[in-house]
Protein backbone atom coordinates (compact mmCIF):
# COMPACT_ATOMS: atom_id res chain seq x y z
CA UNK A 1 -3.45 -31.00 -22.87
CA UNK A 2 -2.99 -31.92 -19.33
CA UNK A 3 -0.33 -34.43 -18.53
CA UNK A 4 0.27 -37.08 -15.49
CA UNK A 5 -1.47 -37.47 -12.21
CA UNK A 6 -3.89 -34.99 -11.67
CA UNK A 7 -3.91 -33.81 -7.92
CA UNK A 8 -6.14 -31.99 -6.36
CA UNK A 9 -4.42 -30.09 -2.74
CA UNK A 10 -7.52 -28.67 -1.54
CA UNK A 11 -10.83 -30.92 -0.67
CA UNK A 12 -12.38 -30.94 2.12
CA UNK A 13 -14.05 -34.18 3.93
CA UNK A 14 -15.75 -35.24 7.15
CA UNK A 15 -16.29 -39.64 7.33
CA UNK A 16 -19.36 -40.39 7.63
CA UNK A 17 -18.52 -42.64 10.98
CA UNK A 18 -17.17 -39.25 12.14
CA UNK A 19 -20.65 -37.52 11.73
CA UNK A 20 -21.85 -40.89 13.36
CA UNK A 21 -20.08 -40.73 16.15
CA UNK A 22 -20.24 -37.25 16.76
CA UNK A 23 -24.68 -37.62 17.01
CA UNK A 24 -24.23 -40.43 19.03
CA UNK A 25 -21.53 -39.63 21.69
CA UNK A 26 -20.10 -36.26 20.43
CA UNK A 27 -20.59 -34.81 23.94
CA UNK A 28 -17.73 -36.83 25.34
CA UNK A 29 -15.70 -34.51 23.19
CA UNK A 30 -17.89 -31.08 23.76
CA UNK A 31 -18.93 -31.56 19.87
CA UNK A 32 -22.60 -31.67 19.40
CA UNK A 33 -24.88 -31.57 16.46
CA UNK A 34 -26.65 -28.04 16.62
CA UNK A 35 -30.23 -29.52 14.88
CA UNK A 36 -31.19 -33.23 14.51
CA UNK A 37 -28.10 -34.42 12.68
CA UNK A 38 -24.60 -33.41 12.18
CA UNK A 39 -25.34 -32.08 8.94
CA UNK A 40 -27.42 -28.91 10.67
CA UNK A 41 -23.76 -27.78 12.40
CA UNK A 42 -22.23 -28.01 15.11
CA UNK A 43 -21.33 -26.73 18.45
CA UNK A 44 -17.67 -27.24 19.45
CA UNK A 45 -16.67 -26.07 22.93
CA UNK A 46 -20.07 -24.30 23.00
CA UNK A 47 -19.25 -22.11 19.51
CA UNK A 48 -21.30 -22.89 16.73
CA UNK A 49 -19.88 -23.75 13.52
CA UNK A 50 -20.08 -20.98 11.02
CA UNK A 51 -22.58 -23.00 8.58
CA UNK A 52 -24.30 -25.95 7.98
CA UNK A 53 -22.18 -29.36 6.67
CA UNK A 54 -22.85 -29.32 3.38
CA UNK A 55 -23.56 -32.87 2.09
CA UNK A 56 -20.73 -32.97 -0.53
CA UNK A 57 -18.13 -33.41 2.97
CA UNK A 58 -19.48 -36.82 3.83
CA UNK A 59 -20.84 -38.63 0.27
CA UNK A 60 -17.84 -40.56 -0.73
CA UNK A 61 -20.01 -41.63 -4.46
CA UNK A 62 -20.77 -38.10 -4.95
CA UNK A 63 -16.97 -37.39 -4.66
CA UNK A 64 -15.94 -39.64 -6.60
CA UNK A 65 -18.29 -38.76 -9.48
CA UNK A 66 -16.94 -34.90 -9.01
CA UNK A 67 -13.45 -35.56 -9.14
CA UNK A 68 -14.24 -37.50 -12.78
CA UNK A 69 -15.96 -34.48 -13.85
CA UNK A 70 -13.47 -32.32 -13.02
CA UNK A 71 -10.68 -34.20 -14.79
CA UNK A 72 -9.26 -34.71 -11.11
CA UNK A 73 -6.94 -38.44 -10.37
CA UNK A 74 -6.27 -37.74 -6.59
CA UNK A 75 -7.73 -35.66 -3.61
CA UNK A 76 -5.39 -34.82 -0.59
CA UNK A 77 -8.64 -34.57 2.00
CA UNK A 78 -8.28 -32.21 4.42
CA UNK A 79 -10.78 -31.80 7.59
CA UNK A 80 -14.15 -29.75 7.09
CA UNK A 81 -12.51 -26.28 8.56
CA UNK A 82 -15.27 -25.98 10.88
CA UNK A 83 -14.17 -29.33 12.86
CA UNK A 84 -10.62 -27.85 13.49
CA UNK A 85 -11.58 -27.91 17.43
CA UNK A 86 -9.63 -25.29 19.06
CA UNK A 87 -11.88 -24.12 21.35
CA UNK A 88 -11.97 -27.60 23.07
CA UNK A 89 -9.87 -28.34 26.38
CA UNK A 90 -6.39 -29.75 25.20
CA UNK A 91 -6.83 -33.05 26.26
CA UNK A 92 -10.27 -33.24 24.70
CA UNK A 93 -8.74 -31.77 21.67
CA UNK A 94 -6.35 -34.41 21.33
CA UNK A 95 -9.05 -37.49 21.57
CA UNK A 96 -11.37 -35.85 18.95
CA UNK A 97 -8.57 -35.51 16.60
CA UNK A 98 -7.03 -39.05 16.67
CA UNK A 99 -10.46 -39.76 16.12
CA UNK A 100 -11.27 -38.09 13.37
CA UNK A 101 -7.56 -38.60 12.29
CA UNK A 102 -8.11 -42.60 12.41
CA UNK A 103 -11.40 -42.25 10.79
CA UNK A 104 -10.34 -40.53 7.44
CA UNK A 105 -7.10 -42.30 7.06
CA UNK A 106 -9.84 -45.73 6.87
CA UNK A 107 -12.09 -43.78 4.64
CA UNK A 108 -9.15 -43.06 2.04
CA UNK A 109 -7.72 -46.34 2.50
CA UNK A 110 -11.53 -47.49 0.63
CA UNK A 111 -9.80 -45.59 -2.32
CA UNK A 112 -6.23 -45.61 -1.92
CA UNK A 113 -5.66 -44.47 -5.69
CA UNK A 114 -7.99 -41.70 -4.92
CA UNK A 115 -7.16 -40.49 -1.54
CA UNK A 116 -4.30 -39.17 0.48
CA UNK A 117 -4.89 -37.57 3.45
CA UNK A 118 -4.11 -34.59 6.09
CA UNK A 119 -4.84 -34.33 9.78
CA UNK A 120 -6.14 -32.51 12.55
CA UNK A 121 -3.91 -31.63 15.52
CA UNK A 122 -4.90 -29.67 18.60
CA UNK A 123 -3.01 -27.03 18.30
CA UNK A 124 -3.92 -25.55 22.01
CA UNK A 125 -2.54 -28.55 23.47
CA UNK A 126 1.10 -29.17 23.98
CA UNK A 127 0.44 -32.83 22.59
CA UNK A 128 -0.20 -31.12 19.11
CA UNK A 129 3.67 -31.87 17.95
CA UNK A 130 2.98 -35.57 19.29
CA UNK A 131 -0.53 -36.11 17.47
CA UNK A 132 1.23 -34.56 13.80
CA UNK A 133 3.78 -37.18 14.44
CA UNK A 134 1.63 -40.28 14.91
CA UNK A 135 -0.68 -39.23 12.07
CA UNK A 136 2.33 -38.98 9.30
CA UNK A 137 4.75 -41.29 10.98
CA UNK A 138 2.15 -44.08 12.34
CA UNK A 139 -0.98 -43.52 10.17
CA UNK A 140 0.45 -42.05 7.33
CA UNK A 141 -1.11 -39.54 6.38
CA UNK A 142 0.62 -36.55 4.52
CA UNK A 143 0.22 -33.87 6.60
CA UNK A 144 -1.56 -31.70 8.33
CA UNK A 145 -4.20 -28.59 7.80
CA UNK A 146 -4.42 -25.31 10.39
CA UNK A 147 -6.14 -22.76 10.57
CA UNK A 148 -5.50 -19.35 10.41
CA UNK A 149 -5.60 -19.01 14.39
CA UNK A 150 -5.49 -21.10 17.46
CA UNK A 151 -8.26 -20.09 20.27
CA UNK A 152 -7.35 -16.26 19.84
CA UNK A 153 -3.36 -16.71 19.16
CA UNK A 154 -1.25 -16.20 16.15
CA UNK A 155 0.31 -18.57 13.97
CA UNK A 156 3.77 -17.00 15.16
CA UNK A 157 3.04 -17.26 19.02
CA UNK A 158 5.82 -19.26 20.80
CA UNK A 159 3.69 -21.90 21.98
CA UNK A 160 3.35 -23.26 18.78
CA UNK A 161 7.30 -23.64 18.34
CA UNK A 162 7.13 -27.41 19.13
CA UNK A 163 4.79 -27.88 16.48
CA UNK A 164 6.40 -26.34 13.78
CA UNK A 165 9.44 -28.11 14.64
CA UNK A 166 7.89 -30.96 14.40
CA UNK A 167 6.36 -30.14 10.87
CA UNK A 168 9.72 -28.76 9.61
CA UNK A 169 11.30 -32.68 11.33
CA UNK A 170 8.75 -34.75 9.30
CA UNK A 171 8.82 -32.18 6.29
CA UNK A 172 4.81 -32.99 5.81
CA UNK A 173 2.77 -30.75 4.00
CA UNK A 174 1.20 -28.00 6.08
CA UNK A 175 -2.64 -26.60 4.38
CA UNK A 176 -3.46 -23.41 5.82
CA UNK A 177 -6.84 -22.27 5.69
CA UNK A 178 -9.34 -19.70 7.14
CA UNK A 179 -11.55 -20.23 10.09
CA UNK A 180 -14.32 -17.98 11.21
CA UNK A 181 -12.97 -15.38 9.03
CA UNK A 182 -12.38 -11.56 10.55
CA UNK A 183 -14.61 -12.49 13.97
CA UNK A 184 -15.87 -9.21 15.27
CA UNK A 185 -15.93 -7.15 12.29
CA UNK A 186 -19.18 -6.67 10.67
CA UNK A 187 -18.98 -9.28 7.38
CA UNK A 188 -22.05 -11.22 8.11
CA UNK A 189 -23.61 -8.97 5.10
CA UNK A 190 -23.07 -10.06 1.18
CA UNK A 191 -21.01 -13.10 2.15
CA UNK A 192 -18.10 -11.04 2.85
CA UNK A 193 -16.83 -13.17 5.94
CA UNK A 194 -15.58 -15.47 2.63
CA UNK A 195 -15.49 -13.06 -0.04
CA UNK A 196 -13.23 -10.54 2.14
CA UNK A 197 -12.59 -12.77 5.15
CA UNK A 198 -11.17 -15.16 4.36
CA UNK A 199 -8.50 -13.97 1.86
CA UNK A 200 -8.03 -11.66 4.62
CA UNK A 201 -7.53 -14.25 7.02
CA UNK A 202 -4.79 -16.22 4.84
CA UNK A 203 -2.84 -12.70 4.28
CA UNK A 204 -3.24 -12.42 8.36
CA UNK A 205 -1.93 -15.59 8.93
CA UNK A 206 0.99 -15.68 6.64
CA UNK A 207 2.50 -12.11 7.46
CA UNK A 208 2.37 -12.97 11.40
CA UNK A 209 4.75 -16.20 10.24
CA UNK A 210 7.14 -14.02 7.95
CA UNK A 211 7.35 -10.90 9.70
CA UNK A 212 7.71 -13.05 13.28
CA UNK A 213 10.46 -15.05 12.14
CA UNK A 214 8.24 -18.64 12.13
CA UNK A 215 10.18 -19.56 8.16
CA UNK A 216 13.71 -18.37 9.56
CA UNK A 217 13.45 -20.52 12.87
CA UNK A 218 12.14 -23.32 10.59
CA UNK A 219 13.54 -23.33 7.55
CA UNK A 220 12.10 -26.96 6.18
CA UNK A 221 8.50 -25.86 6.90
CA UNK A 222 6.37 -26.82 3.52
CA UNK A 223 3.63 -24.56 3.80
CA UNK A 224 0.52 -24.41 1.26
CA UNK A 225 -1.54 -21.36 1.23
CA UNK A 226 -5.29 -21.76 -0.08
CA UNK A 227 -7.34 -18.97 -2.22
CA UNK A 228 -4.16 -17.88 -4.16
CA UNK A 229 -2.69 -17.01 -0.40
CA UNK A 230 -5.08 -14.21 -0.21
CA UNK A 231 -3.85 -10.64 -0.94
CA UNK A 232 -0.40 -12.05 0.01
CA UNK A 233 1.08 -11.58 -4.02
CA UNK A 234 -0.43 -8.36 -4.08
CA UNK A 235 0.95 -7.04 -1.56
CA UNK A 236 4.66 -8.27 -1.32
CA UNK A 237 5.66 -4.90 -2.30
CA UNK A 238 4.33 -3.04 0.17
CA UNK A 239 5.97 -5.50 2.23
CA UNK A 240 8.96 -5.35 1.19
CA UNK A 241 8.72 -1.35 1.52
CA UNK A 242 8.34 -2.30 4.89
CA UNK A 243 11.33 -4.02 5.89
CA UNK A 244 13.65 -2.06 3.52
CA UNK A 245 12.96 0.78 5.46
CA UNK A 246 12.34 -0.82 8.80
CA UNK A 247 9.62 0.84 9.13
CA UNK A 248 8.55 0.70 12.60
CA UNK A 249 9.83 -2.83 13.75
CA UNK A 250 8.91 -4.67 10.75
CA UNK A 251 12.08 -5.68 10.10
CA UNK A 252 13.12 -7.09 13.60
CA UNK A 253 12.91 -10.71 13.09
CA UNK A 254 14.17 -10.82 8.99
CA UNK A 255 17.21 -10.99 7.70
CA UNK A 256 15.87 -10.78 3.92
CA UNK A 257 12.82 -9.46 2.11
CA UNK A 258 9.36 -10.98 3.06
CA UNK A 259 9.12 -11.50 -0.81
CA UNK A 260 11.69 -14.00 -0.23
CA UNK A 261 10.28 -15.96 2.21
CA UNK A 262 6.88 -15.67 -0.15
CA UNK A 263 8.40 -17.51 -2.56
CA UNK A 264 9.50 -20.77 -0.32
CA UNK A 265 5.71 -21.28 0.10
CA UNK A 266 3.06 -22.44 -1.96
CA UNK A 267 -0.18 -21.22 -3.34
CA UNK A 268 -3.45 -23.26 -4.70
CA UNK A 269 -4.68 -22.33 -7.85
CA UNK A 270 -8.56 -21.36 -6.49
CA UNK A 271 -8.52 -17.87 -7.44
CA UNK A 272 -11.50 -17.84 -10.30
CA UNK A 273 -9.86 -15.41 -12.34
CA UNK A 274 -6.81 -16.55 -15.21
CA UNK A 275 -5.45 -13.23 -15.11
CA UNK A 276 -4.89 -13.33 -11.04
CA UNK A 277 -3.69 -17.07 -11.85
CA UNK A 278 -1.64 -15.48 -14.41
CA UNK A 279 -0.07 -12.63 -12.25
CA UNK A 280 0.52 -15.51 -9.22
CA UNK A 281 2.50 -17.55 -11.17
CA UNK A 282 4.64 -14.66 -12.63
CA UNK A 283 4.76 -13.66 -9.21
CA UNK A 284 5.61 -16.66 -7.26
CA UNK A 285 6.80 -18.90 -10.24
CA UNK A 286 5.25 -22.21 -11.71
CA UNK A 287 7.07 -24.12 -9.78
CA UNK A 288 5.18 -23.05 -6.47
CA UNK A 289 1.95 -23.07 -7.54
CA UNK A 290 -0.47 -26.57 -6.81
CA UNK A 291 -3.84 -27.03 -8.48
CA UNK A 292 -7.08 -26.92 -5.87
CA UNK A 293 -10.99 -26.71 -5.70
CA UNK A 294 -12.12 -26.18 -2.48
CA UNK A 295 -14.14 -29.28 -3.26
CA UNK A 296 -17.51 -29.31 -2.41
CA UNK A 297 -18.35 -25.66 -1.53
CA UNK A 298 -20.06 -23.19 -3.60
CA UNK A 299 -16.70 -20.86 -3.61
CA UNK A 300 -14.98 -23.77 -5.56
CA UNK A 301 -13.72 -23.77 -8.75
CA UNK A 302 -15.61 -26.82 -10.68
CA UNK A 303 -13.32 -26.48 -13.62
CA UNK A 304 -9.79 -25.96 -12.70
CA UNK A 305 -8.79 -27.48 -16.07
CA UNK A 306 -10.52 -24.80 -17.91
CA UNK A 307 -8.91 -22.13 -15.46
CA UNK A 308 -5.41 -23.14 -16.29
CA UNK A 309 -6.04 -23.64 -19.98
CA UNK A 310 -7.78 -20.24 -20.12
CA UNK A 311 -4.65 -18.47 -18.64
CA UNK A 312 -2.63 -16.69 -20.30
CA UNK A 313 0.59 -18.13 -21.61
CA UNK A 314 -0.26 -21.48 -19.96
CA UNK A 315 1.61 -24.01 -21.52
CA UNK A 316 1.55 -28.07 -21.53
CA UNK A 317 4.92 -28.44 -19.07
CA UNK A 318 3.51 -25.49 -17.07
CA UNK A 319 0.07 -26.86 -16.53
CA UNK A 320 2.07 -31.01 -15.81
CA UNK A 321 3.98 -28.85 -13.32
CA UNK A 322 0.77 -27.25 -11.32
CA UNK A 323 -1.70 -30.30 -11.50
CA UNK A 324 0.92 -33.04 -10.53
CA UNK A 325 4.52 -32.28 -10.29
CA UNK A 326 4.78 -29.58 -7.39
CA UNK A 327 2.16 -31.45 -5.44
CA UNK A 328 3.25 -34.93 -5.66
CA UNK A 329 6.89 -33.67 -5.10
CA UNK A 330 5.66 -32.64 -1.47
CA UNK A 331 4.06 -35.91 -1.02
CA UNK A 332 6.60 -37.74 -1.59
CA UNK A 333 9.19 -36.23 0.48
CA UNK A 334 7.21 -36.78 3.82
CA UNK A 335 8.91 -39.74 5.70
CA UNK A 336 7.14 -43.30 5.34
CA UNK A 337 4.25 -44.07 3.18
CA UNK A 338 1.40 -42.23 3.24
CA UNK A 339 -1.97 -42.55 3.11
């Protein structure tokens, strides 16, 4: 039976004043409803979003009646994926997000028992590191969700330094998630720009900040990886291969294993299978693993209850440890109160 405060890291949530504002004056940001409403998409920076908003992002009742259902206490909302605005001029970047930053932190504070929160930053601007400080340090929020790439850059590119110091400073939670998942390639058939993309995205992501030396220069980063972290704990032997041999500069920037840096991070439980639960946990231990749903889209996991219960080995303390302990742990060790 499931213990304590029941915390769900993954959720995803757009205010309804946000969709408000963006159909009535999204244009002074370059965000623009792509049909009647905001719930048809949108166009940021003249790229269209990659789907429609589903209705579950801005129904706060709806929520609420979810999380009950799905045995859940507390959601840490993080920013429909689609919104992270990249492609917008840095210094219209920075006004959309302390909108949309202000917004949700007044949303959650409707439900403060319910709710924490994580930004938006513009991560093309060099403001970012300034904006992730004034939503944990003045708002307080918790932290802050990425995405997998900023406008065509890695997540190890130099420019981004500031901001990662800044996130290792505040020691704030960091989500990273996939956005517009392997562009370019041909996955628009069978879903597999989610089913393929975006595990492949996370795995992406995660190697450029191990292999280019993003944990070692930042050592208090507190990084959560959604979807399991991808192919990431399959792979961490090939990996490893890699560097032990140094096989053709793979090694450069480490000074240990990328299996070691693997396990300083942590991983959200949305994998739909107990046995790949099962082999995660062995693989990155209990103590690194958070509970999630992807709340409200159809790749969630409804019943993450069930999924822990129906995994292997899963006992009481282990399950306390996943749906509360790790994640409120990381919440609690941002500076200030948060919201």
């Amino acid at each position: 039976m499931t213990k304590g405060t029941v915390v769900d890291v993954h959720a995803h949530c757009v205010p309804e004043a946000v969709a408000g504002r963006i159909e009535m004056e999204g244009a002074r940001w370059g965000i623009e409803p792509t049909g009647r409403e905001f719930i048809d998409g949108v166009s940021i920076g003249g790229r269209a979003s990659t789907a429609r908003a589903h209705p579950g992002l801005l129904d706060v009742g709806r929520r609420l009646e979810a999380m009950d259902a799905m045995g859940v206490d507390v959601q840490v909302l993080s920013p429909w994926i689609d919104l992270t605005a990249y492609a917008l001029s840095p210094d219209l970047g920075l006004a959309f997000a302390r909108m949309f930053n202000e917004e949700l932190v007044a949303l959650a504070g409707e439900h403060p028992s319910r709710f924490r929160t994580l930004c938006t930053v513009p991560l093309q601007s060099p403001a970012a590191a300034d904006e992730l400080r004034y939503a944990v340090g003045e708002l307080h929020m918790s932290g802050v969700e990425i995405a997998t790439t900023v406008a065509g850059l890695e997540l190890d590119d130099e420019s981004l330094d500031p901001f990662w110091a800044a996130a290792a400073e505040l020691g704030c939670l960091i989500l990273i998630h996939p956005c517009a998942s392997l562009a370019g390639r041909g996955v628009s058939r069978y879903f597999l720009g989610n089913l393929v993309g975006n595990p492949a995205e996370t795995t992406i992501a995660v190697a450029h900040l191990i292999f280019g030396g993003v944990l070692a220069r930042h050592p208090g980063l507190r990084i959560c990886l959604v979807h399991g972290g991808g192919f990431l704990p399959y792979q961490l032997g090939r990996w490893d291969h890699a560097y032990e041999h140094a096989v053709r500069g793979s090694a450069a920037r480490l000074d240990r294993p990328p299996s070691a840096w693997a396990a300083q991070l942590y991983y959200d439980t949305v994998l739909h299978s107990p046995r790949s639960l099962r082999h995660l946990l062995d693989t990155v231990g209990t103590d690194h693993v958070v509970l999630g749903t992807d709340y409200p889209f159809e790749m969630g996991d409804a019943t993450p209850l069930q999924t822990l219960a129906d995994t292997a080995g899963m006992t009481d303390d282990e399950q306390y440890t996943i749906v509360s302990a790790n994640l409120l742990a990381l919440l609690g060790e941002t500076t200030g109160d948060r919201a």
